[in-house]
PDB file of N, CA and C in Angstrom:
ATOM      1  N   UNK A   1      -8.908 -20.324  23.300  1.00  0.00           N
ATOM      2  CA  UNK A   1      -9.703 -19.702  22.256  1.00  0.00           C
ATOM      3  C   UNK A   1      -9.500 -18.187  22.244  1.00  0.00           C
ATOM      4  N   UNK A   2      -9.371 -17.793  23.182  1.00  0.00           N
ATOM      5  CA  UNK A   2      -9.082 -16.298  23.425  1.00  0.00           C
ATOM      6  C   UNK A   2      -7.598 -15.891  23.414  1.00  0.00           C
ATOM      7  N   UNK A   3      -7.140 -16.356  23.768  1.00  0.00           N
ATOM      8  CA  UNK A   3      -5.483 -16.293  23.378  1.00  0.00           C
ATOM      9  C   UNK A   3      -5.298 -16.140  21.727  1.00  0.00           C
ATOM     10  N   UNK A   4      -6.213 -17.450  20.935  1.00  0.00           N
ATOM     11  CA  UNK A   4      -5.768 -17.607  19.646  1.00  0.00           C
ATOM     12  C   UNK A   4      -6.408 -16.335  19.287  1.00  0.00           C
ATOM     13  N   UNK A   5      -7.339 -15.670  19.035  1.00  0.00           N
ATOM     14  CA  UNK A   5      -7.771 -14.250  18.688  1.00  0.00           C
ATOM     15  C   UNK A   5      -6.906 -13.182  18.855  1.00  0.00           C
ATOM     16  N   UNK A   6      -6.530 -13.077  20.087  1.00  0.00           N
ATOM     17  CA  UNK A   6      -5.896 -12.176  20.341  1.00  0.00           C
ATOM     18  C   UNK A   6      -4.487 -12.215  19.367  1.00  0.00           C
ATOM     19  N   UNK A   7      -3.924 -13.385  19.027  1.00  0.00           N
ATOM     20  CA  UNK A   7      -2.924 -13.876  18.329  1.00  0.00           C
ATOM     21  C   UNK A   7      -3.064 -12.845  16.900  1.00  0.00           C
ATOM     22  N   UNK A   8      -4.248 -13.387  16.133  1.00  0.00           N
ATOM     23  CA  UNK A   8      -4.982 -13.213  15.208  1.00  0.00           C
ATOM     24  C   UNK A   8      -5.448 -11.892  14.715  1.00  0.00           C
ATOM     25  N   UNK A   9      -5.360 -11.057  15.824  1.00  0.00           N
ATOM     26  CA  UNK A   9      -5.687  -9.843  16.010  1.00  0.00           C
ATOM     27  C   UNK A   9      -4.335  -9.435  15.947  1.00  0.00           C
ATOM     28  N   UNK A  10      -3.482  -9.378  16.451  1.00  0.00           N
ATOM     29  CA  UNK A  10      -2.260  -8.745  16.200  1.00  0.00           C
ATOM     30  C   UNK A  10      -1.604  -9.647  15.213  1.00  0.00           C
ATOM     31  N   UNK A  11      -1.526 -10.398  14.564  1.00  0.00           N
ATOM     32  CA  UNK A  11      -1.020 -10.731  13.094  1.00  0.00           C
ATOM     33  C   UNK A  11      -1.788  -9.634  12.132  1.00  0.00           C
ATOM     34  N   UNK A  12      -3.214  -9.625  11.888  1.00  0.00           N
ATOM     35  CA  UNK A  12      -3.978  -9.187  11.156  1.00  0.00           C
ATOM     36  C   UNK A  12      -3.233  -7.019  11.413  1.00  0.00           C
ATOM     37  N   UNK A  13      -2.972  -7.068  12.340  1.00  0.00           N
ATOM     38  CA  UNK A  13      -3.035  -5.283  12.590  1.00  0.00           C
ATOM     39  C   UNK A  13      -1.586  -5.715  12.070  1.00  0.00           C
ATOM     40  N   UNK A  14      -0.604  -6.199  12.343  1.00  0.00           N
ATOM     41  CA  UNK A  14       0.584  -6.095  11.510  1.00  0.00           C
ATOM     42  C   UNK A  14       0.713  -5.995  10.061  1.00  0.00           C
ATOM     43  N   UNK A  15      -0.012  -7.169   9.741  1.00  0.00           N
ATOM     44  CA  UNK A  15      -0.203  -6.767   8.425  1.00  0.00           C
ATOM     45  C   UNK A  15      -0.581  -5.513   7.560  1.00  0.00           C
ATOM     46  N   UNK A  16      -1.683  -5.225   8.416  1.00  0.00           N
ATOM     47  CA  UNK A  16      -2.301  -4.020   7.705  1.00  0.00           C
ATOM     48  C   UNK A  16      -1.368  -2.674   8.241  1.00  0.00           C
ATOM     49  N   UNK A  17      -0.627  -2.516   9.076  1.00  0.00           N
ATOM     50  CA  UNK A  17       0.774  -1.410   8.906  1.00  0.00           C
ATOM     51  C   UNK A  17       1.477  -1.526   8.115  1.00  0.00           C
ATOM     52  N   UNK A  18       1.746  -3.078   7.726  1.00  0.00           N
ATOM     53  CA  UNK A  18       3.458  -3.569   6.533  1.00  0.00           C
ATOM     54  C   UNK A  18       2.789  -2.964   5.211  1.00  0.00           C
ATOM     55  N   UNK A  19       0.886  -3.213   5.053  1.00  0.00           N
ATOM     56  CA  UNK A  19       0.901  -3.188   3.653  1.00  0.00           C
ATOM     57  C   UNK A  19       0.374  -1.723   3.201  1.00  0.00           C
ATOM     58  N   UNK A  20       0.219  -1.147   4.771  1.00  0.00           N
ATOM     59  CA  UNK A  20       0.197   0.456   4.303  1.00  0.00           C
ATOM     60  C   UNK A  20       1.420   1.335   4.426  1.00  0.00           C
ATOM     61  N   UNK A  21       2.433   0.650   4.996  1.00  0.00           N
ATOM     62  CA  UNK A  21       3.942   1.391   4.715  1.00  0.00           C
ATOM     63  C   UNK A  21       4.604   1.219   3.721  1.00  0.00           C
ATOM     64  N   UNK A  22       4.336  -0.049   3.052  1.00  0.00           N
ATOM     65  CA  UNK A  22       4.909  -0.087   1.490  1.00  0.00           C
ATOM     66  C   UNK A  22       3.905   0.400   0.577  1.00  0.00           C
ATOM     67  N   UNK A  23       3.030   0.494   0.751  1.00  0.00           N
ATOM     68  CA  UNK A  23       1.972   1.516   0.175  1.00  0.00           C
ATOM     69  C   UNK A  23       2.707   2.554  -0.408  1.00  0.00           C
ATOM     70  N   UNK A  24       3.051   3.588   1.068  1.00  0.00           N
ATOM     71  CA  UNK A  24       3.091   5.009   1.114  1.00  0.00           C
ATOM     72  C   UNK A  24       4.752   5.458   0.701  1.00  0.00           C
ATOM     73  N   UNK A  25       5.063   4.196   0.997  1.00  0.00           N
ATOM     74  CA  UNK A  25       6.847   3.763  -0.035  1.00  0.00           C
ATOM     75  C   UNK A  25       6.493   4.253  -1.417  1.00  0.00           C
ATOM     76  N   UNK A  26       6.280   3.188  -2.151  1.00  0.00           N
ATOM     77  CA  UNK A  26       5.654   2.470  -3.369  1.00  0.00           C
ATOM     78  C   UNK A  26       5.094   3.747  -4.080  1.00  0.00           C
ATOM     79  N   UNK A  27       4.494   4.559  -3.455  1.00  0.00           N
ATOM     80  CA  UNK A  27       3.668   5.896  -3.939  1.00  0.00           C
ATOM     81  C   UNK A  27       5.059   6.892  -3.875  1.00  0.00           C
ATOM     82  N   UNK A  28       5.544   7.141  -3.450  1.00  0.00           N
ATOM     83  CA  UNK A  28       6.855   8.132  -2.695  1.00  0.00           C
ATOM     84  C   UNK A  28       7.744   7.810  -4.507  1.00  0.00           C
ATOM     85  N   UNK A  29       7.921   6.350  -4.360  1.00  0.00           N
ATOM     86  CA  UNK A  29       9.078   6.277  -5.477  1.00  0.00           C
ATOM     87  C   UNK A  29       8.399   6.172  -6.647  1.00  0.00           C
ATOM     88  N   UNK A  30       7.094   6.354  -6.927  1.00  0.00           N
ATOM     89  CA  UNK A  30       6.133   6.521  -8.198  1.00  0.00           C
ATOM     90  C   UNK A  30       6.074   8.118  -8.266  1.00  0.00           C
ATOM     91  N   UNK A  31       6.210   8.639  -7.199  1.00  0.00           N
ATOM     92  CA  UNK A  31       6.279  10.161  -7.770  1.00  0.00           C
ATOM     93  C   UNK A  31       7.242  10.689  -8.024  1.00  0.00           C
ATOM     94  N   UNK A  32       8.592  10.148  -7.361  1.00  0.00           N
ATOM     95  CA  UNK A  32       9.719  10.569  -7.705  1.00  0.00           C
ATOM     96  C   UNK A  32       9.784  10.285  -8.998  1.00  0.00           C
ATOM     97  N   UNK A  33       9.529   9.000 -10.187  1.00  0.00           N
ATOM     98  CA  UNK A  33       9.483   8.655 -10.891  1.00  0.00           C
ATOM     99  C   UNK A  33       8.740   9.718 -12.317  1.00  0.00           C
ATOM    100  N   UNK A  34       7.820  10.288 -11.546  1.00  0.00           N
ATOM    101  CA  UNK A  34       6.485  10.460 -12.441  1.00  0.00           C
ATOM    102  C   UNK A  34       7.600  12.548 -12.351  1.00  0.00           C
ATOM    103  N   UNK A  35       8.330  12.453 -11.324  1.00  0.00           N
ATOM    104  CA  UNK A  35       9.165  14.100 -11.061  1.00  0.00           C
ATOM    105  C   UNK A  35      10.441  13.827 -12.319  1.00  0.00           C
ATOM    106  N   UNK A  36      10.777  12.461 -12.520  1.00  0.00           N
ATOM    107  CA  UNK A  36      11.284  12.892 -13.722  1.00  0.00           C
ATOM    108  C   UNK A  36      11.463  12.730 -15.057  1.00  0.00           C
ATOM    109  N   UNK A  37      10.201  12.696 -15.168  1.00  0.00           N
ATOM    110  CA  UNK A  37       9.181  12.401 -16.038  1.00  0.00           C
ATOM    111  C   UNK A  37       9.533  13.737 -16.723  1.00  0.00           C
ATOM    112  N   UNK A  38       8.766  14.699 -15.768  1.00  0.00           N
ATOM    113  CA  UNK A  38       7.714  16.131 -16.069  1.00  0.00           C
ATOM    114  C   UNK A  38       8.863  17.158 -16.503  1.00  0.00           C
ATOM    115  N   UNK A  39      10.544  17.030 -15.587  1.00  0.00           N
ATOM    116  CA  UNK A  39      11.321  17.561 -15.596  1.00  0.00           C
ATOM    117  C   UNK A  39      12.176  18.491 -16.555  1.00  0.00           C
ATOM    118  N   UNK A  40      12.459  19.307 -17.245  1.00  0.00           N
ATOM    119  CA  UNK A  40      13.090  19.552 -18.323  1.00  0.00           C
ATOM    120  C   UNK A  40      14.656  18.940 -18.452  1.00  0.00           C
ATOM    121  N   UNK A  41      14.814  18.097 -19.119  1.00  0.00           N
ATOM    122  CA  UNK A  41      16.460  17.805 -19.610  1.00  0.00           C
ATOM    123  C   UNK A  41      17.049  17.606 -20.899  1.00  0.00           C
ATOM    124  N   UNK A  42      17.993  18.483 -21.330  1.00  0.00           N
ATOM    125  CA  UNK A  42      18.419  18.610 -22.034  1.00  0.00           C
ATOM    126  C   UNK A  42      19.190  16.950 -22.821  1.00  0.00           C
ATOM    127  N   UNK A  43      19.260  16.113 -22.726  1.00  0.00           N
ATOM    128  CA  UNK A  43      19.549  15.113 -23.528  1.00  0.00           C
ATOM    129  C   UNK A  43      18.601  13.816 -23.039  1.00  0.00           C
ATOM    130  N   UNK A  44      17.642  13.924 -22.792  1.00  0.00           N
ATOM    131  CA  UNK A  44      16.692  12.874 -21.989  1.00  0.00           C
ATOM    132  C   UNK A  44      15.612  12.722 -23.543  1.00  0.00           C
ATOM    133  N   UNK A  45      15.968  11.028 -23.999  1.00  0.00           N
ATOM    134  CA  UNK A  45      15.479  10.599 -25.155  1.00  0.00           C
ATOM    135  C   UNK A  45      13.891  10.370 -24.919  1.00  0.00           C
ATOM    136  N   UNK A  46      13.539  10.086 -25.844  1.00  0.00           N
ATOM    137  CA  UNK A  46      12.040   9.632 -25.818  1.00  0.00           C
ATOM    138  C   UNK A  46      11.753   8.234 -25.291  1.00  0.00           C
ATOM    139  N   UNK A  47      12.537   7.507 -24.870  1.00  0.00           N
ATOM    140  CA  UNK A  47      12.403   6.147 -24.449  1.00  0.00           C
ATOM    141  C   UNK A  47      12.124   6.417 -23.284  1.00  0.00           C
ATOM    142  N   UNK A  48      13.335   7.220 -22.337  1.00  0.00           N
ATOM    143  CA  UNK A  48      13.534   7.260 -21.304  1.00  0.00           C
ATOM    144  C   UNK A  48      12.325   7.720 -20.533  1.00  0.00           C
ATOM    145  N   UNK A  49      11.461   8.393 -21.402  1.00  0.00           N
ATOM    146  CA  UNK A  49      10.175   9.767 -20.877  1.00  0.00           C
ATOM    147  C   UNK A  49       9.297   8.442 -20.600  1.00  0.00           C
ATOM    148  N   UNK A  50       9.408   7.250 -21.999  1.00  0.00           N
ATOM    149  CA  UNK A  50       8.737   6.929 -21.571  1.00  0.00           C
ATOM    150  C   UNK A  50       8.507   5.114 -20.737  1.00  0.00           C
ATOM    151  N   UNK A  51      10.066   4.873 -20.226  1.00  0.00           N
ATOM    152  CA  UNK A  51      10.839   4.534 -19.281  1.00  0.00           C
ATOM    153  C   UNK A  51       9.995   4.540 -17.773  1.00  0.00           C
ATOM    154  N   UNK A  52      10.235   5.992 -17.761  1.00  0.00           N
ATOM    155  CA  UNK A  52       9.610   6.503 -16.395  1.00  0.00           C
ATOM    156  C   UNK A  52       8.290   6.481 -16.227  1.00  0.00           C
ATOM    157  N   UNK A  53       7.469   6.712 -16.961  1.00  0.00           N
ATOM    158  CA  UNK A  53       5.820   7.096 -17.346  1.00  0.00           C
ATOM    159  C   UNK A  53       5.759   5.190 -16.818  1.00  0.00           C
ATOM    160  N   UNK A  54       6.377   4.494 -17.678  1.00  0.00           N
ATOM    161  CA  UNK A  54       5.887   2.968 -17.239  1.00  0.00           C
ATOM    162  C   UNK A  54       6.101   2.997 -15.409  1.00  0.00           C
ATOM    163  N   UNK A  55       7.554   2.812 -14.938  1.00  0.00           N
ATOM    164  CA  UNK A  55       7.368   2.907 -13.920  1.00  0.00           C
ATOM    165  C   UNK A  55       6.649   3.610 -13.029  1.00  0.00           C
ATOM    166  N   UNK A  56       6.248   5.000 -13.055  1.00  0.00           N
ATOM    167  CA  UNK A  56       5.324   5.070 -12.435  1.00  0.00           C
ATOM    168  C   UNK A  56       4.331   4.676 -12.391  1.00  0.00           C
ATOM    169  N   UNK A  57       3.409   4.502 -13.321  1.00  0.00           N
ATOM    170  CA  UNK A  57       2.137   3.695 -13.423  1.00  0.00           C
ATOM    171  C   UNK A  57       2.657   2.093 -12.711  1.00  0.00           C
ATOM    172  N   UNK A  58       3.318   1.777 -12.918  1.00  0.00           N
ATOM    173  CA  UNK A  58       4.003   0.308 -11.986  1.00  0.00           C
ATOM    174  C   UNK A  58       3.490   1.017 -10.517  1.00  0.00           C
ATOM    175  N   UNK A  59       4.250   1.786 -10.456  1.00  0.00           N
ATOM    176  CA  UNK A  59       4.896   1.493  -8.506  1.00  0.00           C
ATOM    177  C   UNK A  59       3.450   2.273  -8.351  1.00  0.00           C
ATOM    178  N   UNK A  60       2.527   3.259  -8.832  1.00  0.00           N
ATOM    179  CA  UNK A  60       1.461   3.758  -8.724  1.00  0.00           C
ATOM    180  C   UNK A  60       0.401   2.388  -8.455  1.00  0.00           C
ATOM    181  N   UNK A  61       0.289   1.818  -9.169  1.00  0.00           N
ATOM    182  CA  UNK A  61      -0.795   0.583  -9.277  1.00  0.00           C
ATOM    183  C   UNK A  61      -0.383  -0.468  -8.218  1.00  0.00           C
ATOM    184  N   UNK A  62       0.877  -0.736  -7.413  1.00  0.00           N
ATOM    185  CA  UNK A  62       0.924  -1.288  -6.781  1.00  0.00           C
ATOM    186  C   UNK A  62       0.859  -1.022  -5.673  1.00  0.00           C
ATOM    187  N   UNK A  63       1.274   0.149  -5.806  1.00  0.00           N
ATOM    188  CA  UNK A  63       0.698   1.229  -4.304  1.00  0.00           C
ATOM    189  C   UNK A  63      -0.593   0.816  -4.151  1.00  0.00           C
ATOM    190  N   UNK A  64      -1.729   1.245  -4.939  1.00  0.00           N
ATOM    191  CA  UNK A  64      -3.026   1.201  -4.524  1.00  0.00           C
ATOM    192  C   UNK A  64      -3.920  -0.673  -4.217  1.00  0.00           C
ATOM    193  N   UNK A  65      -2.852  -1.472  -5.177  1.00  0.00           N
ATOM    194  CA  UNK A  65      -3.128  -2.742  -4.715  1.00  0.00           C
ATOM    195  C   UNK A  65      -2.602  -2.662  -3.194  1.00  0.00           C
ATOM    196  N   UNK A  66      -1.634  -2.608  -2.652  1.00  0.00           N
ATOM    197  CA  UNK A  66      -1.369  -2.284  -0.763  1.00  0.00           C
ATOM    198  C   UNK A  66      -2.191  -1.556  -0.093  1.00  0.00           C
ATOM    199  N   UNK A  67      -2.693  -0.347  -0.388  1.00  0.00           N
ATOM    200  CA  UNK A  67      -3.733   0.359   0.144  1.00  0.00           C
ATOM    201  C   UNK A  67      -5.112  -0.572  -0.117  1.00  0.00           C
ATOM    202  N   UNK A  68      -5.496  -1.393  -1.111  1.00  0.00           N
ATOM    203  CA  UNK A  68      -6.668  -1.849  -0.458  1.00  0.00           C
ATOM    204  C   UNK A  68      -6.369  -3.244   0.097  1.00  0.00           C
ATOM    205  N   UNK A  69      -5.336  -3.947  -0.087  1.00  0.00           N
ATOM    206  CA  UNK A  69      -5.158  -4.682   1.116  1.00  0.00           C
ATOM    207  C   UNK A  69      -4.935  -4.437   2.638  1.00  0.00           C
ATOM    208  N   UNK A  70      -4.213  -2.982   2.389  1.00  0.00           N
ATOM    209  CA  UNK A  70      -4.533  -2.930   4.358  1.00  0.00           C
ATOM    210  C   UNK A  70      -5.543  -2.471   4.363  1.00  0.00           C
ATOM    211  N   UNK A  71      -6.915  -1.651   3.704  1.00  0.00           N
ATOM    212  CA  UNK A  71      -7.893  -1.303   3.951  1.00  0.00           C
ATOM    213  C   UNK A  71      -9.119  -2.558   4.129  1.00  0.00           C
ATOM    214  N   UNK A  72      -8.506  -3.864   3.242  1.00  0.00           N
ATOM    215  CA  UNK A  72      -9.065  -5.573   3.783  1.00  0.00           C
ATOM    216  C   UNK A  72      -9.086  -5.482   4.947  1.00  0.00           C
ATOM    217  N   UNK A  73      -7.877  -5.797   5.300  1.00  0.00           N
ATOM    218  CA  UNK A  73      -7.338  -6.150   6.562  1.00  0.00           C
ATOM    219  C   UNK A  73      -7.979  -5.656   8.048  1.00  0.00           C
ATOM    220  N   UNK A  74      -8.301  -4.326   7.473  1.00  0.00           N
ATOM    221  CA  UNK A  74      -8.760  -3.208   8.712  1.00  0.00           C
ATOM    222  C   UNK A  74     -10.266  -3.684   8.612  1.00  0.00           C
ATOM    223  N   UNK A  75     -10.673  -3.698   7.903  1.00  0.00           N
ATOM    224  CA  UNK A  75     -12.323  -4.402   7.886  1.00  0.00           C
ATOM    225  C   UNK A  75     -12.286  -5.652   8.470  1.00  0.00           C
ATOM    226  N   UNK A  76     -11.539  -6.211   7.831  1.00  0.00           N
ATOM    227  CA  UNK A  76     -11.609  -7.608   9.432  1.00  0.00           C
ATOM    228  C   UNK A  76     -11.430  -6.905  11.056  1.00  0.00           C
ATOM    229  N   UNK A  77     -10.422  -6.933  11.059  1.00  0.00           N
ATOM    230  CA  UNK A  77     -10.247  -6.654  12.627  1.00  0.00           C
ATOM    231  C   UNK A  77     -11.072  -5.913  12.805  1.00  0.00           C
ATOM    232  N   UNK A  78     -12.057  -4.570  12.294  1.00  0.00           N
ATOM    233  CA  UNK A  78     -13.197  -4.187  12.436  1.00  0.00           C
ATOM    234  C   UNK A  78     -14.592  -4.775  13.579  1.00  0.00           C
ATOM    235  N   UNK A  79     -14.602  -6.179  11.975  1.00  0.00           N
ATOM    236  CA  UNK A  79     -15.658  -7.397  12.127  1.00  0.00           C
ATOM    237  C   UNK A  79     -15.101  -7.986  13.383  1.00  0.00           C
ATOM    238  N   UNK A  80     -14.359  -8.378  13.668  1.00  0.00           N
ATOM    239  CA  UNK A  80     -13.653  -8.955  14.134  1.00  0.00           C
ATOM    240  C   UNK A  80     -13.374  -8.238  16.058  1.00  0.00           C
ATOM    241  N   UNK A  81     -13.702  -6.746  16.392  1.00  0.00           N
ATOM    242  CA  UNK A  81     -13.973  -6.305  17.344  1.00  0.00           C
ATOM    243  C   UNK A  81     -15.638  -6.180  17.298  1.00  0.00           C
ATOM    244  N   UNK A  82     -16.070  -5.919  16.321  1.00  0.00           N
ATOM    245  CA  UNK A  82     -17.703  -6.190  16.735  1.00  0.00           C
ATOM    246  C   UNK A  82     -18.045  -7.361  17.190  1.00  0.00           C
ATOM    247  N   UNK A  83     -17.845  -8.555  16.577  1.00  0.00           N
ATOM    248  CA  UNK A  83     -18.025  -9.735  17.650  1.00  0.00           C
ATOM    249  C   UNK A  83     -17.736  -9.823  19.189  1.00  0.00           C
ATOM    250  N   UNK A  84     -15.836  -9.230  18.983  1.00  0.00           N
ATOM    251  CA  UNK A  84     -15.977  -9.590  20.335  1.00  0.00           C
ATOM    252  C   UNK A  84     -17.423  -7.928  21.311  1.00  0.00           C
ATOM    253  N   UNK A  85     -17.216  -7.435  21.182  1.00  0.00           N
ATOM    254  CA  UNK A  85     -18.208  -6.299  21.847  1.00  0.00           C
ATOM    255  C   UNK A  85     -19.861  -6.861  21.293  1.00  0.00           C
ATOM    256  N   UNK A  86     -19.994  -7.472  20.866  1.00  0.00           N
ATOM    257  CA  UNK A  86     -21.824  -8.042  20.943  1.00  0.00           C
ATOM    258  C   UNK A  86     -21.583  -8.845  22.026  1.00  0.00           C
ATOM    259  N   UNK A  87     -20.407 -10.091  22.188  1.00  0.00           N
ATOM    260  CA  UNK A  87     -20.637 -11.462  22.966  1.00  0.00           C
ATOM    261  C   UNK A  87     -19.986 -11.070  24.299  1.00  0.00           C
ATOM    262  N   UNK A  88     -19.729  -9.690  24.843  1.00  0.00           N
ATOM    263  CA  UNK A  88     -19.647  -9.181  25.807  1.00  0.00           C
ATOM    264  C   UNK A  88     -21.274  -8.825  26.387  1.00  0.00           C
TER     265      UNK A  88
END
């Protein structure tokens, strides 16, 4: 029983690193996105402006869907050390 927790506990903390490093990815290439956007260029059509404007709002919104899944995640294992420290 204690083995399987402990299991459980480090699945759960993995997770919540994978889904805050593609997070902070995901955000990285939404701003690069949203940088050339803002940029001045001389033959850059109106599609393209707004090309980019989509993708960022993409990789932006999915960023923050990852950030509150590892911020889930961290609330368990939270819950999940308060148990074990009460039944100590």
């Amino acid at each position: 029983m204690r083995n399987r927790k402990i299991q459980t506990a480090a699945m759960l903390r993995s997770k919540m690193v994978d889904f805050k490093q593609f997070a902070i990815t995901l955000l990285c290439v939404g701003s690069f996105f949203y940088l050339g956007t803002i940029l001045p260029s001389g033959d850059k059509a109106i599609i393209d402006t707004y090309v980019y404007m989509g993708a960022t709002i993409t990789f932006l919104g999915i960023s923050i869907v990852f950030f509150s899944l590892s911020k889930k995640y961290k609330k368990i294992l939270a819950e999940m050390d308060d148990q074990d420290s009460l039944k100590q």
